[in-house]
N, C-alpha and C. Protein backbone atom coordinates (compact mmCIF):
# COMPACT_ATOMS: atom_id res chain seq x y z
N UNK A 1 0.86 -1.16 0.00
CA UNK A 1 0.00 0.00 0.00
C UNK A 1 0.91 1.23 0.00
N UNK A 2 0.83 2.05 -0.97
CA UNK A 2 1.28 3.38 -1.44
C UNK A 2 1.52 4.30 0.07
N UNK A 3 2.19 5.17 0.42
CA UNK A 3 1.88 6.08 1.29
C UNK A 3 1.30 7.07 1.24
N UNK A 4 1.00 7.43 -0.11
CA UNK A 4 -0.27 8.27 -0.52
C UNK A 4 -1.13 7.54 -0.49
N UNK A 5 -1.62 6.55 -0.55
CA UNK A 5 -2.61 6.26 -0.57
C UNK A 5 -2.84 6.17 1.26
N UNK A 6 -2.15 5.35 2.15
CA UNK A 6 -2.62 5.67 3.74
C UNK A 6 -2.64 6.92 3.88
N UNK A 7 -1.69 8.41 3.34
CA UNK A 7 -2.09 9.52 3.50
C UNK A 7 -3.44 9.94 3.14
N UNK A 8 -3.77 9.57 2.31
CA UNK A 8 -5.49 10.02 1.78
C UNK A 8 -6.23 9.26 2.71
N UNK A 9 -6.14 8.41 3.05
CA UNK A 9 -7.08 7.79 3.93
C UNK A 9 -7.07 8.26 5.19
N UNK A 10 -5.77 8.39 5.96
CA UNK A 10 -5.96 9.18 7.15
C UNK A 10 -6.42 10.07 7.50
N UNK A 11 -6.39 11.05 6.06
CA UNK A 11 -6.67 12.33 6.05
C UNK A 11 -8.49 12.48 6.08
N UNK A 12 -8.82 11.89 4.83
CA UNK A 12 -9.71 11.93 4.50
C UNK A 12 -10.77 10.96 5.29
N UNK A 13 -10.55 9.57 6.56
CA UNK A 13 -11.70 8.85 6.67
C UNK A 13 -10.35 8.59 8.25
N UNK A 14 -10.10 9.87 9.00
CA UNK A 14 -9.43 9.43 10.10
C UNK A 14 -9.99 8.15 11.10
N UNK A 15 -11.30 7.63 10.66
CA UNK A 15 -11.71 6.82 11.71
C UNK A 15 -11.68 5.57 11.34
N UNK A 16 -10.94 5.57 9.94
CA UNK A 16 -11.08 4.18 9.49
C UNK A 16 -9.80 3.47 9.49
N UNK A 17 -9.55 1.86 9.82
CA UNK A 17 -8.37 1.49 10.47
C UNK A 17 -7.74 0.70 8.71
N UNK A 18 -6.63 0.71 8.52
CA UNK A 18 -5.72 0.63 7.40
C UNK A 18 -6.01 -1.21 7.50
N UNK A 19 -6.25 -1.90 6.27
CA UNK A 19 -6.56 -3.16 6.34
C UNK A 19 -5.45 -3.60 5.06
N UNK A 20 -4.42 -3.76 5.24
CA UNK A 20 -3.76 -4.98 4.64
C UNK A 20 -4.55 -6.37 3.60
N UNK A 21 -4.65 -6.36 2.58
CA UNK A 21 -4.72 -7.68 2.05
C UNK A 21 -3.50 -8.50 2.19
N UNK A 22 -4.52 -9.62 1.96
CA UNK A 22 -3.19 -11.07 2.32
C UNK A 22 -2.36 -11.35 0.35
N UNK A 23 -3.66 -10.84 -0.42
CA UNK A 23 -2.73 -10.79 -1.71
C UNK A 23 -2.08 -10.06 -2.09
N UNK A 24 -1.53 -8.62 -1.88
CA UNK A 24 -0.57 -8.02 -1.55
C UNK A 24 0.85 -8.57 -0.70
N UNK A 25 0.33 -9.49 0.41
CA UNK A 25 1.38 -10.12 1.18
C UNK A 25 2.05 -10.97 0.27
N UNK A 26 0.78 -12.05 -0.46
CA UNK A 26 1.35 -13.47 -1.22
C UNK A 26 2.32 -12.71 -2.40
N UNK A 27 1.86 -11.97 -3.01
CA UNK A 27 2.25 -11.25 -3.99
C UNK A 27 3.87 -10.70 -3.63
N UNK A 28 4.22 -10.17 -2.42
CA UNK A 28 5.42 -9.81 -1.99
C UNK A 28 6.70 -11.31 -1.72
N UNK A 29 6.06 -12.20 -0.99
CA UNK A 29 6.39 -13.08 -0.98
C UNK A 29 6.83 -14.24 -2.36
N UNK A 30 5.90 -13.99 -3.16
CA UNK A 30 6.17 -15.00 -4.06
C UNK A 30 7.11 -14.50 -5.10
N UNK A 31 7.68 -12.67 -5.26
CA UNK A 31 8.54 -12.43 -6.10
C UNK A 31 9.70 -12.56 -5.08
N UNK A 32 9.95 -12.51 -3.96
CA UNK A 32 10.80 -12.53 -3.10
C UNK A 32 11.39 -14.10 -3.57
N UNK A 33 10.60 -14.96 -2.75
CA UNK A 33 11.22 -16.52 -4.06
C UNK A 33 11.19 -16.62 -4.92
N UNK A 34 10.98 -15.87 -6.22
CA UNK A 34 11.59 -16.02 -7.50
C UNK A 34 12.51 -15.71 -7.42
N UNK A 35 12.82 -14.34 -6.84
CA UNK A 35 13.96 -13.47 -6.73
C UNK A 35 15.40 -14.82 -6.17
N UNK A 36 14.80 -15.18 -4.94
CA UNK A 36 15.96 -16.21 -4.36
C UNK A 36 16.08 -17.02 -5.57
N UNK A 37 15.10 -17.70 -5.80
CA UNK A 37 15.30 -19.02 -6.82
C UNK A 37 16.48 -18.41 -8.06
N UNK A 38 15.95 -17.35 -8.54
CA UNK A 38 16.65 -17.02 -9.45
C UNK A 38 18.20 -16.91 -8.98
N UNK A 39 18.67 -16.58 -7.61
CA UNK A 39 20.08 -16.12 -7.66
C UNK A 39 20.54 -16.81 -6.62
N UNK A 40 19.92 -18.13 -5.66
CA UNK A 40 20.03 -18.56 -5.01
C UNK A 40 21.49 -19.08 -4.59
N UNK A 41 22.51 -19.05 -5.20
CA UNK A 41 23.60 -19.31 -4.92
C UNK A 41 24.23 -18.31 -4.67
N UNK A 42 24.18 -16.94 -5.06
CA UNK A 42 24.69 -15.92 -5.07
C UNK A 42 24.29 -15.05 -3.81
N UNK A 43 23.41 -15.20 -3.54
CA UNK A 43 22.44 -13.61 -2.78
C UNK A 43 22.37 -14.30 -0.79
N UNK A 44 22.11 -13.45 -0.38
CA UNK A 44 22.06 -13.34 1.21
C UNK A 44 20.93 -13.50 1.65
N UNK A 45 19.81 -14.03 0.18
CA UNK A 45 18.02 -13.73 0.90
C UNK A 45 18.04 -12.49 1.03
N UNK A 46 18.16 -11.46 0.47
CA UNK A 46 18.08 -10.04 0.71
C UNK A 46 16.71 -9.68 0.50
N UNK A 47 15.86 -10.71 -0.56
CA UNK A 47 14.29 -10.09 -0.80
C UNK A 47 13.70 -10.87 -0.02
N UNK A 48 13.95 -11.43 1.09
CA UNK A 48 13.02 -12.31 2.35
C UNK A 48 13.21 -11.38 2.69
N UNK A 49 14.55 -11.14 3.07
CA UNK A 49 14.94 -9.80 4.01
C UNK A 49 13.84 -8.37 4.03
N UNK A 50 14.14 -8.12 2.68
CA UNK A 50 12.53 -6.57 2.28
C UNK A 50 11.53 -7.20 2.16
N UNK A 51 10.93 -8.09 2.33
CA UNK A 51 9.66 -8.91 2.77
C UNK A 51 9.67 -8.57 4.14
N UNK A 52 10.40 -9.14 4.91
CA UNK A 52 10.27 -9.35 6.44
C UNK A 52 9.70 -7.80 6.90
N UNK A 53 10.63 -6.83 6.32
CA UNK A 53 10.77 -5.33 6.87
C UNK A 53 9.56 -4.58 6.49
N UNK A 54 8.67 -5.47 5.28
CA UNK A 54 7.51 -4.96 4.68
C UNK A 54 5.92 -5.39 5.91
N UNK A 55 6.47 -6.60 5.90
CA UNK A 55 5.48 -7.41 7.05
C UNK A 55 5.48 -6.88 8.36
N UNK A 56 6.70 -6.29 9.07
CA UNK A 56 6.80 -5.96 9.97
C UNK A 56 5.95 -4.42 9.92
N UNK A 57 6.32 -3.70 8.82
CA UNK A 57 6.02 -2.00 8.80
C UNK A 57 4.47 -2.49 9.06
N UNK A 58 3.74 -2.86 8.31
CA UNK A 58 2.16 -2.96 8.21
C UNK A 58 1.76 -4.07 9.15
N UNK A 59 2.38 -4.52 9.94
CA UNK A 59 2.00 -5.58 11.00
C UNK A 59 0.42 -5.38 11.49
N UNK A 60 -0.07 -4.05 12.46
CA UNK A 60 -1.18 -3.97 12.28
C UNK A 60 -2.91 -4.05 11.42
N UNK A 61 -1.90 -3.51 10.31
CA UNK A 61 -2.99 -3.85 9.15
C UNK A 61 -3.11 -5.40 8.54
N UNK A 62 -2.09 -5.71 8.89
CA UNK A 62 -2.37 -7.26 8.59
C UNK A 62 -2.99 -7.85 9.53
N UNK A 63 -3.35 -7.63 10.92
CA UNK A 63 -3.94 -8.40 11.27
C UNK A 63 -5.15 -7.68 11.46
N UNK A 64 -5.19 -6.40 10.99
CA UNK A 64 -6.42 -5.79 11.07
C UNK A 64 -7.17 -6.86 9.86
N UNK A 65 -6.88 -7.17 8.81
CA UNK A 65 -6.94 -7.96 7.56
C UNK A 65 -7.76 -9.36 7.83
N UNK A 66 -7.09 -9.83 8.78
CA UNK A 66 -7.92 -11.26 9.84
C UNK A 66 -9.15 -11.12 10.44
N UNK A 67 -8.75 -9.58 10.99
CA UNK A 67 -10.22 -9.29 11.95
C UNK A 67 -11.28 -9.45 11.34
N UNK A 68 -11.55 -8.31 9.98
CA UNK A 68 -12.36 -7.89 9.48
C UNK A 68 -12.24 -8.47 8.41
N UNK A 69 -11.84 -9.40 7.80
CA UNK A 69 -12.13 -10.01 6.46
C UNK A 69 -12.60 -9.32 5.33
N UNK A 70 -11.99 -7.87 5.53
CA UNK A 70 -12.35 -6.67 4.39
C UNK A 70 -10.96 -7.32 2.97
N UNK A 71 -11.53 -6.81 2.23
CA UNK A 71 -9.75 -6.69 0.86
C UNK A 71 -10.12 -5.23 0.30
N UNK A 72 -9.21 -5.12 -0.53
CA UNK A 72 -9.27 -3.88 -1.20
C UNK A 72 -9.38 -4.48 -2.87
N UNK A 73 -10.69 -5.91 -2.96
CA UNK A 73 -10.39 -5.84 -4.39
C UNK A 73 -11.33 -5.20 -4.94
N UNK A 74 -12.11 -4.53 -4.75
CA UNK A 74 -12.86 -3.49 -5.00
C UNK A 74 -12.14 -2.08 -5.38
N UNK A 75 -11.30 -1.99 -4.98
CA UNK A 75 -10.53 -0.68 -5.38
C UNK A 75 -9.70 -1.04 -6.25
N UNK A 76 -9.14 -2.14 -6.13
CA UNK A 76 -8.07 -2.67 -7.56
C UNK A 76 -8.72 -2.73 -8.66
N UNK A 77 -10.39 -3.06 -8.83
CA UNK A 77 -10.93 -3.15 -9.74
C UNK A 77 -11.36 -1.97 -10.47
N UNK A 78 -11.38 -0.54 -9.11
CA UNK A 78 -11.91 0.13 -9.94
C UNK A 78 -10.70 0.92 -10.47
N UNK A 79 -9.65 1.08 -9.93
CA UNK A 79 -7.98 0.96 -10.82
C UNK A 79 -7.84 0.23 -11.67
N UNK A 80 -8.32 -0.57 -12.09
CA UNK A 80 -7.68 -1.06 -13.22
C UNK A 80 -8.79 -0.09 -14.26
N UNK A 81 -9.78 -0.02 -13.74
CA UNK A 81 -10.94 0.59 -14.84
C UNK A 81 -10.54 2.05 -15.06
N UNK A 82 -9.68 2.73 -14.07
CA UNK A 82 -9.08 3.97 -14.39
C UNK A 82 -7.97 3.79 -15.41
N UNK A 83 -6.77 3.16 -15.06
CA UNK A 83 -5.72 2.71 -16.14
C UNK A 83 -6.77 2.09 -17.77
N UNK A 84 -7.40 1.59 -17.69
CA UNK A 84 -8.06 1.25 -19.34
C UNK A 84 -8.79 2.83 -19.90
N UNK A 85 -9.19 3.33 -18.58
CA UNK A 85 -9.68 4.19 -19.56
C UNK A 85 -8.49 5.33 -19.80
N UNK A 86 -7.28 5.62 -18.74
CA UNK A 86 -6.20 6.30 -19.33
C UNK A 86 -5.75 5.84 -20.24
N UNK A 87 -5.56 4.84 -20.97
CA UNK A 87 -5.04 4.49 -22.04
C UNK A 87 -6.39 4.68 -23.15
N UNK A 88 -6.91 4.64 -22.86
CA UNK A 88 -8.59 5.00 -24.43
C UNK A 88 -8.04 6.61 -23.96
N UNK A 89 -7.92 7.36 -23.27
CA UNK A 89 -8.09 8.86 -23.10
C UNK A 89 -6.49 9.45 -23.75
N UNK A 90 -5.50 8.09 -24.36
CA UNK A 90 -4.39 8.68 -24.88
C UNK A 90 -4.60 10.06 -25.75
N UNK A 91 -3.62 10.78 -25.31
CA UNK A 91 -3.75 11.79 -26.49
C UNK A 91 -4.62 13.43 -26.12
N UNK A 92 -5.20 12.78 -24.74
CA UNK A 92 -5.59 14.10 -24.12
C UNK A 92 -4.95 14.38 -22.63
N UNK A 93 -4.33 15.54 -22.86
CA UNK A 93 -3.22 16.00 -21.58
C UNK A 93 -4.15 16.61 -20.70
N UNK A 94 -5.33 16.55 -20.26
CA UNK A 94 -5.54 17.00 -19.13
C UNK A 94 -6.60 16.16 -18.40
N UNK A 95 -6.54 16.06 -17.29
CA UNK A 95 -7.72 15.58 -16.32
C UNK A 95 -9.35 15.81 -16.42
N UNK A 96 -8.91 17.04 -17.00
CA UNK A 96 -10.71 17.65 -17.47
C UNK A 96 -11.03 16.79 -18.60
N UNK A 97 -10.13 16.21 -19.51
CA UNK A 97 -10.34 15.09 -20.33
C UNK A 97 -10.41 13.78 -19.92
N UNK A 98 -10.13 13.59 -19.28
CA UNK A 98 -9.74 12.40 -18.44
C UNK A 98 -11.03 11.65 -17.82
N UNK A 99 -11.68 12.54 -16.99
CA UNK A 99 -12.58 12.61 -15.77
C UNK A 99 -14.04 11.56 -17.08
N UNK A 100 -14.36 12.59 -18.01
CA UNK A 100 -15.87 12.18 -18.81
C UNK A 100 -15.38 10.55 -19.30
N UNK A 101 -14.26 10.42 -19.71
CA UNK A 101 -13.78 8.87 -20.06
C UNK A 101 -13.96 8.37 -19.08
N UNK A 102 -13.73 8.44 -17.54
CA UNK A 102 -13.64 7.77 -16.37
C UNK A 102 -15.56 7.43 -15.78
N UNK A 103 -15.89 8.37 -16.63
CA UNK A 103 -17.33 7.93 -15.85
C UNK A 103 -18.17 7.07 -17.15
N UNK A 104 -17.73 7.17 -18.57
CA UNK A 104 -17.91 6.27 -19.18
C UNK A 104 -18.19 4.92 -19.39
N UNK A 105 -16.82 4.68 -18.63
CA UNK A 105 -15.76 3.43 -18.56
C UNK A 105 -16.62 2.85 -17.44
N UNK A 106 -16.62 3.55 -16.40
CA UNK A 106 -16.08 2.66 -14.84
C UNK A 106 -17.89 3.20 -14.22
N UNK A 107 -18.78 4.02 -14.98
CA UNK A 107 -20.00 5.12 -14.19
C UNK A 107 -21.08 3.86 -14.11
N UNK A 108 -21.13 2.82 -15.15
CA UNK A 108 -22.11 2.30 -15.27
C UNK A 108 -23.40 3.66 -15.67
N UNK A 109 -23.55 4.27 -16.68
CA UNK A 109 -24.19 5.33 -16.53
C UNK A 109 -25.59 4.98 -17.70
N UNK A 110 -26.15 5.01 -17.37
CA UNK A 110 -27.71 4.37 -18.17
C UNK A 110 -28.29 5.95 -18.52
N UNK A 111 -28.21 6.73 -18.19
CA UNK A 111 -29.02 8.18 -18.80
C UNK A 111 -28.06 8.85 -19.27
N UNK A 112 -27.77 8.06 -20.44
CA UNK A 112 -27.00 9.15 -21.53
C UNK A 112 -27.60 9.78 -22.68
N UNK A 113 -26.51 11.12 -22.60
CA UNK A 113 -27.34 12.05 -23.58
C UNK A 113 -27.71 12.01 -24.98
N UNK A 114 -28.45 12.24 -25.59
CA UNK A 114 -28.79 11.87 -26.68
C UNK A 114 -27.42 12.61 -27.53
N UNK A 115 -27.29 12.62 -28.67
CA UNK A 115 -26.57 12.60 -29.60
C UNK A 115 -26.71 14.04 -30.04
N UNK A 116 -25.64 15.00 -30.34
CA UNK A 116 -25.75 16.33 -30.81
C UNK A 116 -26.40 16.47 -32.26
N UNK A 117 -26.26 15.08 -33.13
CA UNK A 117 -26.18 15.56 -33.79
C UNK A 117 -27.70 14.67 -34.70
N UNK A 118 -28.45 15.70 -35.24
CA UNK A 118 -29.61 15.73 -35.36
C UNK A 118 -30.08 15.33 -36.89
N UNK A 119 -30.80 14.17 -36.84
CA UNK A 119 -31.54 13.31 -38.36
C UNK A 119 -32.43 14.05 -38.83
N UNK A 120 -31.93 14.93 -39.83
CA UNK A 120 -33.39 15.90 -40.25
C UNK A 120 -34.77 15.17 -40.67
N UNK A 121 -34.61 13.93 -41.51
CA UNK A 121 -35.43 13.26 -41.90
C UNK A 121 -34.94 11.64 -42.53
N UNK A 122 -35.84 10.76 -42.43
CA UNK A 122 -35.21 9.50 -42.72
C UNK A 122 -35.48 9.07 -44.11
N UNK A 123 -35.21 9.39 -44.81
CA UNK A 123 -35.22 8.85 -46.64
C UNK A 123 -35.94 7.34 -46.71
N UNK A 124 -36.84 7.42 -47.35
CA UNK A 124 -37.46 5.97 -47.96
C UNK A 124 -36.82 4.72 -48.57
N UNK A 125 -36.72 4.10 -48.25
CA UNK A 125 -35.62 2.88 -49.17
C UNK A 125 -36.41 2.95 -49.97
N UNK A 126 -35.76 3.18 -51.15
CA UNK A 126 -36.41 2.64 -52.37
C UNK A 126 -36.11 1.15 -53.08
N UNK A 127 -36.63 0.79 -54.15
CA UNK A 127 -36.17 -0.42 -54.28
C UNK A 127 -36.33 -0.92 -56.24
């Protein structure tokens, strides 16, 4: 977890306690043993090592994680729906562009506006 991101949260929802996922943990762990596997003759375990120091920093939130059986894959999901739509929004440098793609994408939005642009009349198929 980002430290901007616990900064926004502290800031913004001071009463709410920081919850650790365990797939974030597995996820730290399992490049940590690639990492060994890969250099295992060579290395000191140095990425157990920044594992350990990672587990230790967020210790609370991990077991806050047990308590409450909350995750954050709800927020990963709606990140990933931000990143797809930054990439469809290539090509526009500002956020004010950004934002109408984001509610597109991710709004689920059922009352959309009709179309600017106006069918004067519909021509007869002929045949």
């Amino acid at each position: 977890m980002s430290a901007s991101y616990r900064a926004g949260v502290c800031e913004h929802r001071p009463w709410a306690a920081i919850t650790v996922d365990e797939f974030h943990v597995i996820q730290l762990v399992n490049k940590a043993v690639d990492e060994v596997r890969r250099w295992a003759r060579r290395c000191c375990l140095e990425p157990i090592q920044a594992v350990a120091k990672a587990l230790k920093k967020h210790w609370p939130g991990l077991l806050n994680a047990f308590d409450s059986r909350l995750t954050d894959g709800r927020v990963e999901a709606v990140n990933s729906l931000i990143q797809a739509a930054k990439a469809r929004a290539r090509g526009y440098g500002t956020t004010r562009h950004l934002i109408p793609i984001l509610y597109l994408v991710a709004g689920r939005l059922t009352q959309l506006p009709t179309s600017p642009f106006v069918v004067q009349s519909e021509l007869p198929l002929t045949t």
